[in-house]
Each structure stands twice: as structure tokens, then as C-alpha cells.
N, C-alpha and C. Protein backbone atom coordinates (compact mmCIF):
# COMPACT_ATOMS: atom_id res chain seq x y z
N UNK A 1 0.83 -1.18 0.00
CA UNK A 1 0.00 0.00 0.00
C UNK A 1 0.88 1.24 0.00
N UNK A 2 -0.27 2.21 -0.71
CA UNK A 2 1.17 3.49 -0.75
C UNK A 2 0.27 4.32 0.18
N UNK A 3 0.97 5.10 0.75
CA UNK A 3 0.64 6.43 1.33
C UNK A 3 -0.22 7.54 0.03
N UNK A 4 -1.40 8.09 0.64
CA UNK A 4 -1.95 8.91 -0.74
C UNK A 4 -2.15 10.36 -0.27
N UNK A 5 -2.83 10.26 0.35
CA UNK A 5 -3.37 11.53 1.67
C UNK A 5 -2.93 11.70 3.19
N UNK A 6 -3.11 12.79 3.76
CA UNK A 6 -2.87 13.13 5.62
C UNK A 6 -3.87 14.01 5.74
N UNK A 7 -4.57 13.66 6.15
CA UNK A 7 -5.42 14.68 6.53
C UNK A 7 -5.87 15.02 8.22
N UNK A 8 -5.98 16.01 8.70
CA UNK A 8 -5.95 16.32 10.40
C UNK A 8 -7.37 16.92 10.15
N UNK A 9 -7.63 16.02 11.32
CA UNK A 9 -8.95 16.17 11.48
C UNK A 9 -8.81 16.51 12.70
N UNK A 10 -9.65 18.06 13.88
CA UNK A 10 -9.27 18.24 15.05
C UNK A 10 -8.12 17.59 15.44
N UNK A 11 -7.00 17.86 14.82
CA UNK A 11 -5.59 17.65 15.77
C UNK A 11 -5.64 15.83 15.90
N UNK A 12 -6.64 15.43 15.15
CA UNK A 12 -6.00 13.78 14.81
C UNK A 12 -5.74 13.83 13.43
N UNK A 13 -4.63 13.05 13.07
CA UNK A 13 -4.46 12.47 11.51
C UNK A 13 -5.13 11.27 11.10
N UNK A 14 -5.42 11.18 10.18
CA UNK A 14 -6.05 10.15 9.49
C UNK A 14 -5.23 9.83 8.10
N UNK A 15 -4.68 8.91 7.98
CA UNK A 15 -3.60 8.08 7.19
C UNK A 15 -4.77 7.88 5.77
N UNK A 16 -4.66 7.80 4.58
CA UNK A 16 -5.26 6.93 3.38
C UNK A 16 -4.31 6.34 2.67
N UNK A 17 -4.35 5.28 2.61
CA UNK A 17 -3.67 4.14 1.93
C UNK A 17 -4.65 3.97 0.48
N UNK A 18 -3.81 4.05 -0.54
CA UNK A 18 -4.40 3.35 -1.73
C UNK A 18 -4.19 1.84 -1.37
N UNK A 19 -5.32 1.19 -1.87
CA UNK A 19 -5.21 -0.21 -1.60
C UNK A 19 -6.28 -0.39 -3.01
N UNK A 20 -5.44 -2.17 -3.46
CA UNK A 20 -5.77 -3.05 -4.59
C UNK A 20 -7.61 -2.92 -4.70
N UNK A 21 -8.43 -3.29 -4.07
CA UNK A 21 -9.68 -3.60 -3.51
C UNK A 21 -10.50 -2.64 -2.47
N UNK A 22 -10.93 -1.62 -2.53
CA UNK A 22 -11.59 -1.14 -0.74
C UNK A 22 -12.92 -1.10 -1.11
N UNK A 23 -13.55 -1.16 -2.38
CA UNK A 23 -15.29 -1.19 -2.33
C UNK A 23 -15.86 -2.67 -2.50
N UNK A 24 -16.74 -3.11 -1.77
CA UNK A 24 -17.12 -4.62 -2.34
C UNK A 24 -18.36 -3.99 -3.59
N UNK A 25 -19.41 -3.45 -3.36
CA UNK A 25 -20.62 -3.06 -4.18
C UNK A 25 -20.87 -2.38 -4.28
N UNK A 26 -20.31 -1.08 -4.10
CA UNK A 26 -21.03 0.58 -4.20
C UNK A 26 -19.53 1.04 -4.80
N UNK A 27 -19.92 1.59 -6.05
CA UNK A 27 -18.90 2.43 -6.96
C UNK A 27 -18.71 3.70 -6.46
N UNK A 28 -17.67 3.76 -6.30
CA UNK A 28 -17.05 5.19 -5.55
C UNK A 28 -17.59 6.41 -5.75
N UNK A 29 -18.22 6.50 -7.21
CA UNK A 29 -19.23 7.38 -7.65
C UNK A 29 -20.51 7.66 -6.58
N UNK A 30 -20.96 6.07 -6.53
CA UNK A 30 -22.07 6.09 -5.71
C UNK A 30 -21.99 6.66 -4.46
N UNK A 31 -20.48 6.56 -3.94
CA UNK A 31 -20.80 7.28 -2.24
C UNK A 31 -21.69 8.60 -1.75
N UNK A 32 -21.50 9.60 -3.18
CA UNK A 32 -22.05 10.93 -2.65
C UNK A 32 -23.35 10.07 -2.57
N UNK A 33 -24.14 9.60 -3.07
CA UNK A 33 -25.38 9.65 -3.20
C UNK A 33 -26.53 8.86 -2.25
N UNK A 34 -24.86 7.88 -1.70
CA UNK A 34 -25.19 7.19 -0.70
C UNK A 34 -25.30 8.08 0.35
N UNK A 35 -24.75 8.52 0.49
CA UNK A 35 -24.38 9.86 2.16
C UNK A 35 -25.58 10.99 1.82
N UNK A 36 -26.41 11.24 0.77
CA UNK A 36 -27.01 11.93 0.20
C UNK A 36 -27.90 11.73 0.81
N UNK A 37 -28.52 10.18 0.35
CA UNK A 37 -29.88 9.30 0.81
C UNK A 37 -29.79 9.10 2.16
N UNK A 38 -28.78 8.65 2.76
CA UNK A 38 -29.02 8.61 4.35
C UNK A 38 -28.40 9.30 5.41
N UNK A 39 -29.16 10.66 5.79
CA UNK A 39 -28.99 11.32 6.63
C UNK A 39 -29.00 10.80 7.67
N UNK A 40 -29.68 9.94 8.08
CA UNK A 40 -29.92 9.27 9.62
C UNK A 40 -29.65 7.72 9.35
N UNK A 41 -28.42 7.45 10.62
CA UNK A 41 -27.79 6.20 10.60
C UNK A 41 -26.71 5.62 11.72
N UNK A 42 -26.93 4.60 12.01
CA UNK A 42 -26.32 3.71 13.14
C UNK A 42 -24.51 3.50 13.18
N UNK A 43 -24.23 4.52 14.08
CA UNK A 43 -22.62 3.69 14.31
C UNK A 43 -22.61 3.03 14.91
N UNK A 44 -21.97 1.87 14.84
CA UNK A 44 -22.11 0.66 15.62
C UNK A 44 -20.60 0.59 16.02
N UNK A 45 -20.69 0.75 17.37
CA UNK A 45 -19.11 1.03 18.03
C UNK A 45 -18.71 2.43 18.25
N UNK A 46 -19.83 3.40 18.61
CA UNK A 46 -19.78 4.69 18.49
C UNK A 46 -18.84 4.37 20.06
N UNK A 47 -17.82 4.79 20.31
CA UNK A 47 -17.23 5.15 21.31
C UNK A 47 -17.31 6.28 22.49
N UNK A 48 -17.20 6.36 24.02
CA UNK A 48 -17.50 7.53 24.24
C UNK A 48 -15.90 8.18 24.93
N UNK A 49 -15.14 7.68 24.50
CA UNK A 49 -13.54 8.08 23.92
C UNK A 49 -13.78 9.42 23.07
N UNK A 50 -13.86 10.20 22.92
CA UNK A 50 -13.69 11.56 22.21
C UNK A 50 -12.76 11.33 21.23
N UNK A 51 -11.00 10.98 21.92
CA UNK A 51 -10.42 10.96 21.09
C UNK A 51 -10.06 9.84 20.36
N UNK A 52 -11.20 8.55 20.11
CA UNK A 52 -10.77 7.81 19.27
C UNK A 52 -11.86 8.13 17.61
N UNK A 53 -11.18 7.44 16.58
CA UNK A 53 -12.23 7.43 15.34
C UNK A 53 -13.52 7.63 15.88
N UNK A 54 -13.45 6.21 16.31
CA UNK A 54 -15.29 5.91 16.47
C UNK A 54 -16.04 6.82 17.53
N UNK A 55 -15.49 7.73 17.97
CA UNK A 55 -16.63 9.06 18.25
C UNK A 55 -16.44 10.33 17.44
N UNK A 56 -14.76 10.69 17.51
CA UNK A 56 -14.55 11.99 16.68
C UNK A 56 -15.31 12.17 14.89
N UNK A 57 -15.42 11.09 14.44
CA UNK A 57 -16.20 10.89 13.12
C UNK A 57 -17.65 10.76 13.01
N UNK A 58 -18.16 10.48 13.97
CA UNK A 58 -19.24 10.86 14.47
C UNK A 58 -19.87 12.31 14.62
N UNK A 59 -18.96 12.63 15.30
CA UNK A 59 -19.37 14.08 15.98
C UNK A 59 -19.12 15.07 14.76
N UNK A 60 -17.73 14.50 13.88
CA UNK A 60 -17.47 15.99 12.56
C UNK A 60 -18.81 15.24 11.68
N UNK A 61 -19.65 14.02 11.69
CA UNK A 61 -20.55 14.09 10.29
C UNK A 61 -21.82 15.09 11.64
N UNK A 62 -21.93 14.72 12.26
CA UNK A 62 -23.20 15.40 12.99
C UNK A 62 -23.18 17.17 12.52
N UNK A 63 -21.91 17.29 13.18
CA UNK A 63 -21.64 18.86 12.62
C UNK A 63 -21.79 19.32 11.40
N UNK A 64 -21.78 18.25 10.51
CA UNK A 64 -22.30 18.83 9.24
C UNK A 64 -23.47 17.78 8.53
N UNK A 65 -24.48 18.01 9.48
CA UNK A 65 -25.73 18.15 9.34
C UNK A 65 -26.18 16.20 9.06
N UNK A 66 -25.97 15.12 9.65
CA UNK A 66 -26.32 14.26 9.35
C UNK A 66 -26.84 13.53 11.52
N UNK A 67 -27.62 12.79 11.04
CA UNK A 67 -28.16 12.43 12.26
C UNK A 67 -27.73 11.06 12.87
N UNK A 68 -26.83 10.59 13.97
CA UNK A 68 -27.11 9.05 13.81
C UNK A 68 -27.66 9.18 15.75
N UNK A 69 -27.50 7.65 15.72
CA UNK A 69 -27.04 6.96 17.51
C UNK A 69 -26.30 6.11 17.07
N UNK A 70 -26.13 5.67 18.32
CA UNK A 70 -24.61 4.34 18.47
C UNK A 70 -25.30 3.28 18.84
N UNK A 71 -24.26 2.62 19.06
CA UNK A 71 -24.59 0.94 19.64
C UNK A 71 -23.20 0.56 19.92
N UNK A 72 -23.24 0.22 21.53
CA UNK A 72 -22.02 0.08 22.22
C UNK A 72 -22.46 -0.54 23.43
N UNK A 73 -21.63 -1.99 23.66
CA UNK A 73 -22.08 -2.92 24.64
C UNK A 73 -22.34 -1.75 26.48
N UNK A 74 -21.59 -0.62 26.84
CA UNK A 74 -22.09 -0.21 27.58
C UNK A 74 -22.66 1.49 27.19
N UNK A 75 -23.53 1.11 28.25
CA UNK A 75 -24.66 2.70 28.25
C UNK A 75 -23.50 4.11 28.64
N UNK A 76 -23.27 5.03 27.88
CA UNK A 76 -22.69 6.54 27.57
C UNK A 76 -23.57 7.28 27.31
N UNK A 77 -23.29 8.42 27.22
CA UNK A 77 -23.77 9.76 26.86
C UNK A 77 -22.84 10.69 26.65
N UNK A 78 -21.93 10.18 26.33
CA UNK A 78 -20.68 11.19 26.01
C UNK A 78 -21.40 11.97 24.44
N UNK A 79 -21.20 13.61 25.15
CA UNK A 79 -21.54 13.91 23.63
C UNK A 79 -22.82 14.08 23.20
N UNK A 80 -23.57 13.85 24.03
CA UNK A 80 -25.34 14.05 23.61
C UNK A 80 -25.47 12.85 22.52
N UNK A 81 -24.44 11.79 22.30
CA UNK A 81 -25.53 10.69 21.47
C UNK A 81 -25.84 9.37 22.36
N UNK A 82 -26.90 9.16 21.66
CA UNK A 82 -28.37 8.12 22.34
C UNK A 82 -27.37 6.74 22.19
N UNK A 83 -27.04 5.92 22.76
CA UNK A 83 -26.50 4.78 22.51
C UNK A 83 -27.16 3.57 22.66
N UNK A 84 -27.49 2.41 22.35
CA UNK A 84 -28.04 1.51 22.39
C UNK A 84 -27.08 -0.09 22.72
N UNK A 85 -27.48 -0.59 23.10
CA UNK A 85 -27.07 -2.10 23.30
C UNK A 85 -26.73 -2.98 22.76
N UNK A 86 -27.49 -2.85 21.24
CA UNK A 86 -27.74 -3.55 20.27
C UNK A 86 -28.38 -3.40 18.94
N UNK A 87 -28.23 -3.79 17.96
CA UNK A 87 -28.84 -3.03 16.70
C UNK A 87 -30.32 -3.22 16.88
N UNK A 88 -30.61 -4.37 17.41
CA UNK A 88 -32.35 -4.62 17.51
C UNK A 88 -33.16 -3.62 18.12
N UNK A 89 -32.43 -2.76 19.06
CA UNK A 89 -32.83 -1.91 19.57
C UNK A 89 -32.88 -0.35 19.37
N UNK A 90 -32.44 -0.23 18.12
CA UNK A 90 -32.11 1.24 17.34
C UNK A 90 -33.38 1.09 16.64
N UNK A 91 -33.76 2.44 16.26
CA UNK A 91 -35.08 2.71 15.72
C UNK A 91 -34.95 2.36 14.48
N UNK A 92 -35.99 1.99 13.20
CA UNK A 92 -36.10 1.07 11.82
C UNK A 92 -35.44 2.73 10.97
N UNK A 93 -35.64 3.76 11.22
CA UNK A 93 -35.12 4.78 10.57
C UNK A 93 -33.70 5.19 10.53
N UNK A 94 -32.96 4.44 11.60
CA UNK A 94 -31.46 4.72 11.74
C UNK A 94 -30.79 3.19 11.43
N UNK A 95 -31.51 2.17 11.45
CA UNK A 95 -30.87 0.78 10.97
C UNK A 95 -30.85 0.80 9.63
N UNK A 96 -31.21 1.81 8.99
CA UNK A 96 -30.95 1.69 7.17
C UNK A 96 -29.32 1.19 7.02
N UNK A 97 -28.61 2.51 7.82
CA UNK A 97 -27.58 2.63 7.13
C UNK A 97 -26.61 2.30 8.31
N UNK A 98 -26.21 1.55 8.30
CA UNK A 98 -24.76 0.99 9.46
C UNK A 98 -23.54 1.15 9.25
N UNK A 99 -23.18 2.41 10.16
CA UNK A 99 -21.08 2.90 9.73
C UNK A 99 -20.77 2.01 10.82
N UNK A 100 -19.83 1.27 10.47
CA UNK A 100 -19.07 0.24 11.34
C UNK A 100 -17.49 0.81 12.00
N UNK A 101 -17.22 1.01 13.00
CA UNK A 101 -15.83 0.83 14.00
C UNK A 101 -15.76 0.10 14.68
N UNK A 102 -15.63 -1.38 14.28
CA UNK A 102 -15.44 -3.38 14.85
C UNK A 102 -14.45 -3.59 14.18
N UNK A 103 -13.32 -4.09 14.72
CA UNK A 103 -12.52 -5.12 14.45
C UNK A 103 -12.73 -5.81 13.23
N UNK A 104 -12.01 -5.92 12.08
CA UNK A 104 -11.95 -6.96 11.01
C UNK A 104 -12.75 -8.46 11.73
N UNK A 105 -11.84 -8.96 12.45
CA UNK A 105 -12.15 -10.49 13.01
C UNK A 105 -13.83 -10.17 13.32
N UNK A 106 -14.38 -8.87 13.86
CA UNK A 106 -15.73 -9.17 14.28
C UNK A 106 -16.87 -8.62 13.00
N UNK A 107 -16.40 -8.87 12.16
CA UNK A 107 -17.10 -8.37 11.05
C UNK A 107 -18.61 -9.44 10.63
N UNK A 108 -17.95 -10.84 10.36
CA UNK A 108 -18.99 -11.82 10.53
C UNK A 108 -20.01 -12.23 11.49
N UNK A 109 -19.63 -11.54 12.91
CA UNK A 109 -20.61 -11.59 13.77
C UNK A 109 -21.79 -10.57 13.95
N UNK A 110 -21.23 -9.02 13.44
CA UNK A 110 -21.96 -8.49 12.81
C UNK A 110 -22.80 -8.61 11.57
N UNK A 111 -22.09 -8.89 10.85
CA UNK A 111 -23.18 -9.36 9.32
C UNK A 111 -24.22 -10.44 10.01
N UNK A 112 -23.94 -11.31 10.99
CA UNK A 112 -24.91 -11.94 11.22
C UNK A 112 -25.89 -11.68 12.34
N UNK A 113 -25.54 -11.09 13.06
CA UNK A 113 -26.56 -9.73 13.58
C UNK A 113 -27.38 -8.27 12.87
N UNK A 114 -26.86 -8.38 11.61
CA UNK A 114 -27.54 -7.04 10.40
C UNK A 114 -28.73 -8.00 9.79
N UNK A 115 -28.18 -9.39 9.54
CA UNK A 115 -29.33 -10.07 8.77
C UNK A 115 -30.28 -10.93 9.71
N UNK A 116 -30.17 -10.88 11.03
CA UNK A 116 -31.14 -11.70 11.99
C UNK A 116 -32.28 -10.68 11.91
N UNK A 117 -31.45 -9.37 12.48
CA UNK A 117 -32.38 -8.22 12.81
C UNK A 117 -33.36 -7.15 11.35
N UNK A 118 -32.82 -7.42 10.30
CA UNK A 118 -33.11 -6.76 9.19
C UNK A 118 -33.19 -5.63 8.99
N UNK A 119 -33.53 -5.34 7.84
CA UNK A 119 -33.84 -3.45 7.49
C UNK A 119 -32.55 -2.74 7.40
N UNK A 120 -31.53 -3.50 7.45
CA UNK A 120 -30.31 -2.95 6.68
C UNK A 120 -29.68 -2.16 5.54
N UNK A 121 -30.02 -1.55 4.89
CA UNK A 121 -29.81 -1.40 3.49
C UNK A 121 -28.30 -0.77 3.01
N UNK A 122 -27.30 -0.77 3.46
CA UNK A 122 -26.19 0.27 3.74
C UNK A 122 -25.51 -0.73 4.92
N UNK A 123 -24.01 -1.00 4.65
CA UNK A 123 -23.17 -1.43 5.61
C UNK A 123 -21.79 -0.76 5.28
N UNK A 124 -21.35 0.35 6.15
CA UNK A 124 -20.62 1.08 6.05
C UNK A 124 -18.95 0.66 6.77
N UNK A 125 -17.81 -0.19 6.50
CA UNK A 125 -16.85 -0.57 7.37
C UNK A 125 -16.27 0.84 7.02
N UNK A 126 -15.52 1.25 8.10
CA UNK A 126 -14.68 2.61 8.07
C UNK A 126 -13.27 2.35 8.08
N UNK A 127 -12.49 2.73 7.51
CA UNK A 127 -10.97 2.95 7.46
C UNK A 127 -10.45 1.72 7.98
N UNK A 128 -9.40 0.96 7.37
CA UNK A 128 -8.67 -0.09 7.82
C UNK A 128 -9.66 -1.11 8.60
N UNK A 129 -10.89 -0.92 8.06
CA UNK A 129 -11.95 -2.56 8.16
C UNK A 129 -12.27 -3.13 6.96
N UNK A 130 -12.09 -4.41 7.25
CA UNK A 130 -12.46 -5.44 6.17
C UNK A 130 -12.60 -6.15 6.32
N UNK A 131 -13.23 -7.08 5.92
CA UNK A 131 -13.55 -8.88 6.10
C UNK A 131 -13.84 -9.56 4.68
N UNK A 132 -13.54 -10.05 3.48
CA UNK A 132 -14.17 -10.07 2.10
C UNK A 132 -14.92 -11.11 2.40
N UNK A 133 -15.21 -12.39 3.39
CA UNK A 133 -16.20 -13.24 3.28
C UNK A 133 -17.72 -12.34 3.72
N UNK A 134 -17.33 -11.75 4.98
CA UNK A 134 -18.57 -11.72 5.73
C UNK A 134 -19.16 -10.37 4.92
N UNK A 135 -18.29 -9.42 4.04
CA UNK A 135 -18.79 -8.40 2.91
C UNK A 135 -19.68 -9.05 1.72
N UNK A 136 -18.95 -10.45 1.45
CA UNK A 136 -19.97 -10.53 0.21
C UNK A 136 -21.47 -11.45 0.73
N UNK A 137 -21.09 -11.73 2.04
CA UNK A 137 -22.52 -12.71 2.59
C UNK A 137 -23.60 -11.45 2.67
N UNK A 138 -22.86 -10.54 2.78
CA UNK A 138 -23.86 -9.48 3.09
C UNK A 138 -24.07 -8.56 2.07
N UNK A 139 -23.60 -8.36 1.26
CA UNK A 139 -23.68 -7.95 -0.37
C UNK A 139 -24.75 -9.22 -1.02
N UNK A 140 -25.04 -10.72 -0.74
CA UNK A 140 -25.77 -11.58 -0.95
C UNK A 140 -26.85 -11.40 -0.95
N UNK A 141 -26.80 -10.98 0.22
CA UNK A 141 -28.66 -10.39 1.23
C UNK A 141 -28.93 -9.13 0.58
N UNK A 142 -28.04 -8.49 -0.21
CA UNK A 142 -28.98 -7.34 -1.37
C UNK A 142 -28.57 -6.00 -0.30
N UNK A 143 -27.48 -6.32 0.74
CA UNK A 143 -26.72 -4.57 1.15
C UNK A 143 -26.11 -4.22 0.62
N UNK A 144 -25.44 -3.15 0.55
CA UNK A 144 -24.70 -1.87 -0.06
C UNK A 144 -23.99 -2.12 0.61
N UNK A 145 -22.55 -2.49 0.39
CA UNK A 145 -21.13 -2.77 1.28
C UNK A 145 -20.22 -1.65 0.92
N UNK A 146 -19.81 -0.68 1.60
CA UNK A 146 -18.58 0.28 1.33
C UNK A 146 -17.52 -0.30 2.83
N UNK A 147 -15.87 -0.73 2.24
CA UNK A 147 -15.56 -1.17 3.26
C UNK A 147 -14.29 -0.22 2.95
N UNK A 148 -13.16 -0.21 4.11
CA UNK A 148 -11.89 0.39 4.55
C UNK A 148 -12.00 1.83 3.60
N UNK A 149 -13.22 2.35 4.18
CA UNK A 149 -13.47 4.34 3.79
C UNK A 149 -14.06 4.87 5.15
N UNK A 150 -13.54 6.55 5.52
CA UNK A 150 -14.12 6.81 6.02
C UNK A 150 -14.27 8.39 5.55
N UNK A 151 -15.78 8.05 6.70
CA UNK A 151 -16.79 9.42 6.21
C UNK A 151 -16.50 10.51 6.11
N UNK A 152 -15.24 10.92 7.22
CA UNK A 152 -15.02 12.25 7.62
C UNK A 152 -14.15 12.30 5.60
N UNK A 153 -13.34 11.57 5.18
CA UNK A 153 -12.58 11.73 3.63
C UNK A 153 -13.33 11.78 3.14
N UNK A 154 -14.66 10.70 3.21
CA UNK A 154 -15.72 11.15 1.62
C UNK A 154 -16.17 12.34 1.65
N UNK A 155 -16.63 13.07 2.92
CA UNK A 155 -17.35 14.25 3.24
C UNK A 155 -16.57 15.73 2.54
N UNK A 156 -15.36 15.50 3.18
CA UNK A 156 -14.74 16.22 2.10
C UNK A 156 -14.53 16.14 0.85
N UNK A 157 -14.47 15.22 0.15
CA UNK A 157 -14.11 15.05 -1.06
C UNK A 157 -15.42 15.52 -2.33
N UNK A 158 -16.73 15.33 -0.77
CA UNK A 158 -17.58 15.52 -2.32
C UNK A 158 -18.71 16.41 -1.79
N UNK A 159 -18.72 16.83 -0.33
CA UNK A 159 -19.38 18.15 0.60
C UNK A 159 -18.83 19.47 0.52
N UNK A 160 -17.06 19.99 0.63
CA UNK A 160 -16.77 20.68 0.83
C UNK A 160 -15.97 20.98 -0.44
């Protein structure tokens, strides 16, 4: 992988690697339109760490105007977002679209928690996530897989 971009986001960097493969089913084209269509949507692993990804990317898409909650094995409020337990338990209007900050290895346990619970339409892995089995089981079931991207780069690239 080569080095492509640096970009500082509040005083964190965020690395982009060109890599061989990073979309399973949504053409890079498609992202604006994806982020277009779903304003309101589930991080799953929303952190209440400030300074890791999985809240700071959160908080810069909120700031520019998109709605989610989290889902994180314990109850937070860091930040004014609503967190949940579990995806079954997020409202059918924010389970469209799922931005993921899980572990590669826990990728398949998720896909099989997106398709128990349903109403998925959008499975978002963020930066340096991937799994290609448990992406195309779930590209199978008729989701929208965008994997190792994140929001805060697309946002710029096609918002600002």
C-alpha cells in the first residue's frame, strides 16, 4: 500500500492508503449519493472516547448536518448521542444505514446480527476494516457494502 493523503482532522491524523480492492458493491461514484440518501444512521461502536475514530467521526458528520445513535455494549452519553445495546434496539429509521468501527475479526458476527435483525440497506466498514467473506454474505442479502473508507474523507471530497 502506498501512502496517498494526511489529513488532520481536530488535531488527529487520518492516514489513506491506496489499496488493490476497498469497495465490495457501491462504486465510488455512488458514495455521494449514498451519504445523500441517508442522513440518519447507526454507528455501531460509536465510542464515548472523544479521542478515538469511532466518536470523533461521528461528531465531525453530525456537525455537518447528518443524524445518527450508536450501539455500544455499555450505556454513555458522552456527547449528547443516544446509545443503544444492540442493533435490535435502534429505531427502523437509523438501521438503514450501518457505519461500522469493529474489528476486522468481528465483522462476521456483525453481518450476522444485520441479517437476523433486518432493514439494513447500507453497511458502512470505516478505514482499515475489512472482512471479504462476511462483505460478500452481506452484499448476498442485497446490502450496499462500502468497506476500509471513512466518512469524515468522503465528506470532504464531495461536501466541501
Amino acid at each position: 500500500m502506498v501512502l496517498t493523503s494526511n489529513i488532520d482532522v481536530d488535531m488527529n491524523t487520518i492516514l489513506v492508503f491506496d489499496s488493490e480492492e476497498v469497495i465490495v458493491n457501491v462504486a465510488d461514484s455512488e458514495i455521494k449519493s449514498l451519504m445523500e440518501q441517508y442522513k440518519q444512521y447507526t454507528v455501531y461502536g460509536l465510542s464515548p472516547d472523544e479521542n478515538k475514530a469511532s466518536h470523533y467521526v461521528p461528531a465531525y458528520m453530525r456537525e455537518h448536518s447528518w443524524e445518527m445513535v450508536g450501539v455500544y455494549p455499555k450505556p454513555h452519553s458522552e456527547n449528547g448521542f443516544q446509545i443503544y445495546k444492540s442493533l435490535k434496539e435502534v429505531p427502523e429509521a437509523y438501521r438503514k444505514f450501518v457505519n461500522v468501527f469493529r474489528a476486522s475479526n468481528n465483522i462476521p458476527g456483525l453481518v450476522d446480527e444485520i441479517l437476523e435483525v433486518g432493514g439494513v440497506e447500507v453497511m458502512w466498514l470505516q478505514l482499515g476494516i475489512e472482512n471479504e467473506e462476511a462483505e460478500k454474505r452481506a452484499e448476498a442479502a442485497g446490502i450496499k457494502v462500502v468497506s476500509n473508507h471513512c466518512m469524515i474523507i468522503e465528506h470532504k471530497k464531495w461536501f466541501t
